[in-house]
Protein backbone atom coordinates (compact mmCIF):
# COMPACT_ATOMS: atom_id res chain seq x y z
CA UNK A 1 0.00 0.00 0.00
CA UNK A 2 1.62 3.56 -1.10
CA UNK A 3 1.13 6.72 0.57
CA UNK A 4 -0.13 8.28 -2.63
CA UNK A 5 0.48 12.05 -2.11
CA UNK A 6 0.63 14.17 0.99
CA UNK A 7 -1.54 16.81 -0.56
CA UNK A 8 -4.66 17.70 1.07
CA UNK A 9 -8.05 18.61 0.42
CA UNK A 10 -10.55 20.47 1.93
CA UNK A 11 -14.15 19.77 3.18
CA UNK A 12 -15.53 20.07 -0.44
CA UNK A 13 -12.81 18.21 -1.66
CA UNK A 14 -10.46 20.75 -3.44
CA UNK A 15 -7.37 20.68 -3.44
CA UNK A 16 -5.17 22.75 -0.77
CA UNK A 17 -2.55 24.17 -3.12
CA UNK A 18 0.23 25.34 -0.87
CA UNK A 19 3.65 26.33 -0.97
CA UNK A 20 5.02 23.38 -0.42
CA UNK A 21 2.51 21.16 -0.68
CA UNK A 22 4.05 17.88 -0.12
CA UNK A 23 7.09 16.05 1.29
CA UNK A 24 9.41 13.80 -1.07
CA UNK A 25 9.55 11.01 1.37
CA UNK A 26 13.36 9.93 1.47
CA UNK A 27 13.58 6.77 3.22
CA UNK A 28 16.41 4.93 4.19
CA UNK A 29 17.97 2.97 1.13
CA UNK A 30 18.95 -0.48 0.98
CA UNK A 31 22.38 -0.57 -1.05
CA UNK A 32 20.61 -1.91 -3.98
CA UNK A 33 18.09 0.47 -4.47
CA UNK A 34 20.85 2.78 -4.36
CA UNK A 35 23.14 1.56 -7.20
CA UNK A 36 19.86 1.07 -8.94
CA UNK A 37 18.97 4.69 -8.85
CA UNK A 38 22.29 5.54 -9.94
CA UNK A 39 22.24 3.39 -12.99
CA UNK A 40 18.90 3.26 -14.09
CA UNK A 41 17.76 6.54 -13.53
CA UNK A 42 19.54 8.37 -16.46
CA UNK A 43 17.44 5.93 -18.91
CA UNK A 44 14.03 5.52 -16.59
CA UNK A 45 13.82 8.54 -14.33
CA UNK A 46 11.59 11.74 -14.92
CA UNK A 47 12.91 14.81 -13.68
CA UNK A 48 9.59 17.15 -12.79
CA UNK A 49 9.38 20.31 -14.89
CA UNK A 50 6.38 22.23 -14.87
CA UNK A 51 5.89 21.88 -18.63
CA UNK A 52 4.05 19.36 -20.76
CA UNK A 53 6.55 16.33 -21.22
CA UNK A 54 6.20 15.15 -24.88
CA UNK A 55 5.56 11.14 -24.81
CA UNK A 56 6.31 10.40 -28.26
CA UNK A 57 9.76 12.20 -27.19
CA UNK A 58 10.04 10.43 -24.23
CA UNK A 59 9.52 6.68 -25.05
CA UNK A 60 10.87 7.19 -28.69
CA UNK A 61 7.10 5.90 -30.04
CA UNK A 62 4.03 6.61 -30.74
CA UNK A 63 1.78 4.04 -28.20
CA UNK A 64 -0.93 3.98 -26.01
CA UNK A 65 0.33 5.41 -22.57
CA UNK A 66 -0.63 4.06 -18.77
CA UNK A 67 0.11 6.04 -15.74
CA UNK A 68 0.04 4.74 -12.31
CA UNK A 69 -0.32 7.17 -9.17
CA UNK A 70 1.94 5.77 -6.05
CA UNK A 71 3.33 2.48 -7.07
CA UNK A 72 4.75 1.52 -3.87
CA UNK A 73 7.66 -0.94 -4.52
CA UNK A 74 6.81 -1.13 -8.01
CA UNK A 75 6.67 -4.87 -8.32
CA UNK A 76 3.16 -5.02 -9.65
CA UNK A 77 3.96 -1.78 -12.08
CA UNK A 78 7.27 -3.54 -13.51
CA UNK A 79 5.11 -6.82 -13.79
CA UNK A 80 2.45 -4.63 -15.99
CA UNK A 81 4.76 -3.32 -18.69
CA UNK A 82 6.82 -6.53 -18.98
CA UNK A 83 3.47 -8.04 -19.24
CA UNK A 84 2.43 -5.52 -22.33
CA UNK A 85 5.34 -4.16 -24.16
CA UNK A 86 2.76 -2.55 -26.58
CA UNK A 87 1.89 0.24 -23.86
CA UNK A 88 3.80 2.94 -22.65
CA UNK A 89 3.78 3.18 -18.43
CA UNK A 90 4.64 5.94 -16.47
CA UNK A 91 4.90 5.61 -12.52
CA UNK A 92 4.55 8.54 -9.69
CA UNK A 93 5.47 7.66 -6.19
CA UNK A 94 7.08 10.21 -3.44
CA UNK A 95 8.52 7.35 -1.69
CA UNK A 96 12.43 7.32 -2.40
CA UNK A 97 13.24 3.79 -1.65
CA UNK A 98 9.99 2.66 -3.38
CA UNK A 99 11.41 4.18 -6.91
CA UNK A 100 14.38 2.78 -6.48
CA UNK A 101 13.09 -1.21 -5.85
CA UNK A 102 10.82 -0.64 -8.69
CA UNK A 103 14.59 0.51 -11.26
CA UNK A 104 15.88 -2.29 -9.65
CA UNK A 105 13.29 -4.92 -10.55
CA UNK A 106 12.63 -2.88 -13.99
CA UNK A 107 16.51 -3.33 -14.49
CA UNK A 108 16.48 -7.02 -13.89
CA UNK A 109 13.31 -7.21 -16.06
CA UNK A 110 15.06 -5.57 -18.79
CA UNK A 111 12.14 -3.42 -19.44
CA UNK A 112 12.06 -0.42 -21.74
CA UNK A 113 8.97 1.29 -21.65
CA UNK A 114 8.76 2.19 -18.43
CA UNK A 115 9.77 5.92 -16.80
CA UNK A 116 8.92 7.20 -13.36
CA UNK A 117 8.88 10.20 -11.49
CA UNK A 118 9.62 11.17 -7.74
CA UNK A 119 7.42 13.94 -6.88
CA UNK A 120 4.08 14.44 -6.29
CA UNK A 121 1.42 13.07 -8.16
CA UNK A 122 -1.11 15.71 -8.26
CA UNK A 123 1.56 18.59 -9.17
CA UNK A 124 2.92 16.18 -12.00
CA UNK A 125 -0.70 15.70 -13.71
CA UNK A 126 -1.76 19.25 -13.37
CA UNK A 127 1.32 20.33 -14.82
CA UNK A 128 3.76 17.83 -16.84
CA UNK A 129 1.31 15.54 -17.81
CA UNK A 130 -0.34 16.57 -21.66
CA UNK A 131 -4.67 16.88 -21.56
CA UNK A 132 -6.15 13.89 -23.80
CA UNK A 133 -3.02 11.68 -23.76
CA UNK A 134 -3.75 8.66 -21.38
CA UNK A 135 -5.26 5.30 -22.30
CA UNK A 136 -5.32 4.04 -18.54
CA UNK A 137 -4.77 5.64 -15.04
CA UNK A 138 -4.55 3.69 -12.14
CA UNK A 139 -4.83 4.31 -8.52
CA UNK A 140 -4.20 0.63 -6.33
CA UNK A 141 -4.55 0.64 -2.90
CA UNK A 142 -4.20 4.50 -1.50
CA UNK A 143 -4.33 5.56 1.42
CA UNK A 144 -7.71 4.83 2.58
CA UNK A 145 -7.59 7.80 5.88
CA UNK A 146 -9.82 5.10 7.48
CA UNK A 147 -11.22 7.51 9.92
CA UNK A 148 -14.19 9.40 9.57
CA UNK A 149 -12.42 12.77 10.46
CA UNK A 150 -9.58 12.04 8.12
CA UNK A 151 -12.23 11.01 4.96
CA UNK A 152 -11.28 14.92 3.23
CA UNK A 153 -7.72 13.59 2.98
CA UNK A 154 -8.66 10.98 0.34
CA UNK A 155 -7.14 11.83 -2.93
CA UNK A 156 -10.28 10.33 -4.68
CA UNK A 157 -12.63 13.18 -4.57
CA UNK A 158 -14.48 15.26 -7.18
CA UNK A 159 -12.29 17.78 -8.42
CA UNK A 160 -9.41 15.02 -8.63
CA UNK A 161 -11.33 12.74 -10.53
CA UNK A 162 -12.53 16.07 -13.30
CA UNK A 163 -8.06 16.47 -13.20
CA UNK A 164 -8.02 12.63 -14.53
CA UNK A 165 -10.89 13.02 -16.94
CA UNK A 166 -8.40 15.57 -18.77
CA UNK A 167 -5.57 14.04 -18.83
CA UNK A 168 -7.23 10.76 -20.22
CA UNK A 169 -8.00 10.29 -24.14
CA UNK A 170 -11.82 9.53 -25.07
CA UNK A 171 -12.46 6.07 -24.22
CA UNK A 172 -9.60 6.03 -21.64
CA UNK A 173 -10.40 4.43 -18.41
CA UNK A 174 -9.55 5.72 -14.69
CA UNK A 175 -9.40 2.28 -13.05
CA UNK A 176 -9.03 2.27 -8.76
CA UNK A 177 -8.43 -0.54 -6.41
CA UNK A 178 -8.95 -0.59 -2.96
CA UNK A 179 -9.60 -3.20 -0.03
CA UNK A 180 -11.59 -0.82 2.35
CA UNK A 181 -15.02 -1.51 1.68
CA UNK A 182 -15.84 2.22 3.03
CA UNK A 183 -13.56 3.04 0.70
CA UNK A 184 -14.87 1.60 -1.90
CA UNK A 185 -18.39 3.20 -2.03
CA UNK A 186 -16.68 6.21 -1.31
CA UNK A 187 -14.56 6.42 -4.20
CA UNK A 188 -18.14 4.95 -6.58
CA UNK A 189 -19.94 7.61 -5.00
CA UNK A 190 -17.45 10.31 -6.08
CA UNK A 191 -17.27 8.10 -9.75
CA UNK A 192 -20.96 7.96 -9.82
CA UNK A 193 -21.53 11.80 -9.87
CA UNK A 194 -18.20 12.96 -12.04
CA UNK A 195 -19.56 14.01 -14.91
CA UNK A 196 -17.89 13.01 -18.35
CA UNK A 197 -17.32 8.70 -17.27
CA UNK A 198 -19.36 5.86 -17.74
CA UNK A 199 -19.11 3.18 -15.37
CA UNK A 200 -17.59 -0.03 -16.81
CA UNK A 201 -19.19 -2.31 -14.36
CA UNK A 202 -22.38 -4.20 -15.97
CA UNK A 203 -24.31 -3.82 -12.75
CA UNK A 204 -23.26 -0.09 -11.85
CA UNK A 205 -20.55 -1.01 -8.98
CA UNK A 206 -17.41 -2.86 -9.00
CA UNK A 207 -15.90 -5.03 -12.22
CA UNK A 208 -13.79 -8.13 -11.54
CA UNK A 209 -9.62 -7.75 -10.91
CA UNK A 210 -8.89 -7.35 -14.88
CA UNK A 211 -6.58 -9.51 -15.84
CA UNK A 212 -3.77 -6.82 -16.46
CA UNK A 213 -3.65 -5.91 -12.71
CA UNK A 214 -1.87 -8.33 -11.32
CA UNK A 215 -2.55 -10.12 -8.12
CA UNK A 216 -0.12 -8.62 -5.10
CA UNK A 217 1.21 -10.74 -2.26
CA UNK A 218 -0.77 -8.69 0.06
CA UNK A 219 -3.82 -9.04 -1.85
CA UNK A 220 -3.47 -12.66 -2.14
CA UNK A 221 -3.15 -13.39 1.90
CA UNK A 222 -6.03 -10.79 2.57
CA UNK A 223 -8.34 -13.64 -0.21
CA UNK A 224 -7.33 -15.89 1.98
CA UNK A 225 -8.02 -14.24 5.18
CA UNK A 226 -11.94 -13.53 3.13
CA UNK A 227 -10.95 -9.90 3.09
CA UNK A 228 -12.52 -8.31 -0.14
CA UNK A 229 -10.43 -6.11 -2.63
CA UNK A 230 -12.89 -3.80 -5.22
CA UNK A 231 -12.30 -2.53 -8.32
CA UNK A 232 -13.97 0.01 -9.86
CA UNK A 233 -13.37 1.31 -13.70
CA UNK A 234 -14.61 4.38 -15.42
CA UNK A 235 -14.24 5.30 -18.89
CA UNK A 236 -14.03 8.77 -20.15
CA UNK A 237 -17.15 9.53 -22.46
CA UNK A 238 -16.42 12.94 -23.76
């Protein structure tokens, strides 16, 4: 489970733009995220810019393009684009040793469409991130803010999901996962009422774990503990 962002949001839900309005979470490194950083980072790492980043430029092709929001350790994300070398994936997390585990496993996976940024994901969409260019985003596991007082610190709320809508192409799908139920109808409440998305789910809730997210480690125990994990997709209609 990733911290997502350390950006706030108010009772209504917008976002508290501040000074400095989050904290790149440094860590403490093992020696091989390290040396993983060091090498793979000229090839895989982002720097942020507050300018539109051109893809095509960036991955040296023209392809469909998938951005995940706080990847953790990046297992699962590495596991995606080795999985789909057709798509482009981009990956935001703020948590230093996190970035570098996921170089390191993207190193050993010999992936090459895969880039990732260490900053914060709601200044890198507003600003690097080009309107109408993203097939998928994905948000797995966030911090739920279990408690009720704590529920406006959710990054899943309705001016966030009108910032995905715009950075996603036509027919480009926000997809979420969580295993807090609360969160869950939290996050299709806020879905339900965005305006521009169509709910992908046949009866108006959750959709089955698609086949391209794969199952975690922590996922699989909490199955067999008979904890539930949702998913929830929305496609951008216009």
């Amino acid at each position: 489970m990733s911290e997502v962002t350390t950006a706030e949001f108010n009772e209504e839900g917008k976002y508290l733009r501040k000074i400095r309005s989050f904290v790149l979470r440094e860590g403490r490194l093992t020696k091989g995220q390290e040396q993983a950083l060091e090498e793979y980072w000229p090839s895989m790492g982002l720097d942020y810019t507050p300018d539109n980043i051109d893809l095509q430029a960036v991955f040296g092709r023209d392809a469909d393009t998938v951005l995940e929001i706080g990847f953790g350790m990046g297992a699962s994300l590495v596991a995606m684009a080795a999985a789909a070398p057709e798509l482009n994936f981009i990956g935001i997390e703020v948590h230093k040793p996190g970035v570098g585990a996921c170089l390191s496993d993207a190193g050993k996976a010999e992936v090459t469409n895969l880039r990732v940024y260490h900053h914060d994901a709601i200044e890198v969409l507003e600003n690097s991130i080009p309107d109408g260019s993203l097939a998928r985003v994905q948000l797995f596991f966030p911090d739920p803010w279990h408690k009720k007082r704590h529920h406006k610190r959710r990054i899943v709320q309705a001016e966030f999901a009108q910032l995905i809508r715009r950075k996603l192409k036509v027919g480009g799908v926000f997809h979420m996962a969580t295993d807090w139920e609360n969160y869950a109808e939290h996050m299709l409440e806020v879905m339900s009422g965005a305006e521009g998305y169509r709910n992908q789910s046949a009866n108006g809730d959750y959709v089955p774990r698609p086949d391209h997210r794969p199952l975690t480690k922590f996922e699989a125990r909490g199955h067999r503990l008979g904890h539930g994990v949702w998913d929830l997709m929305f496609e951008k209609v216009d």
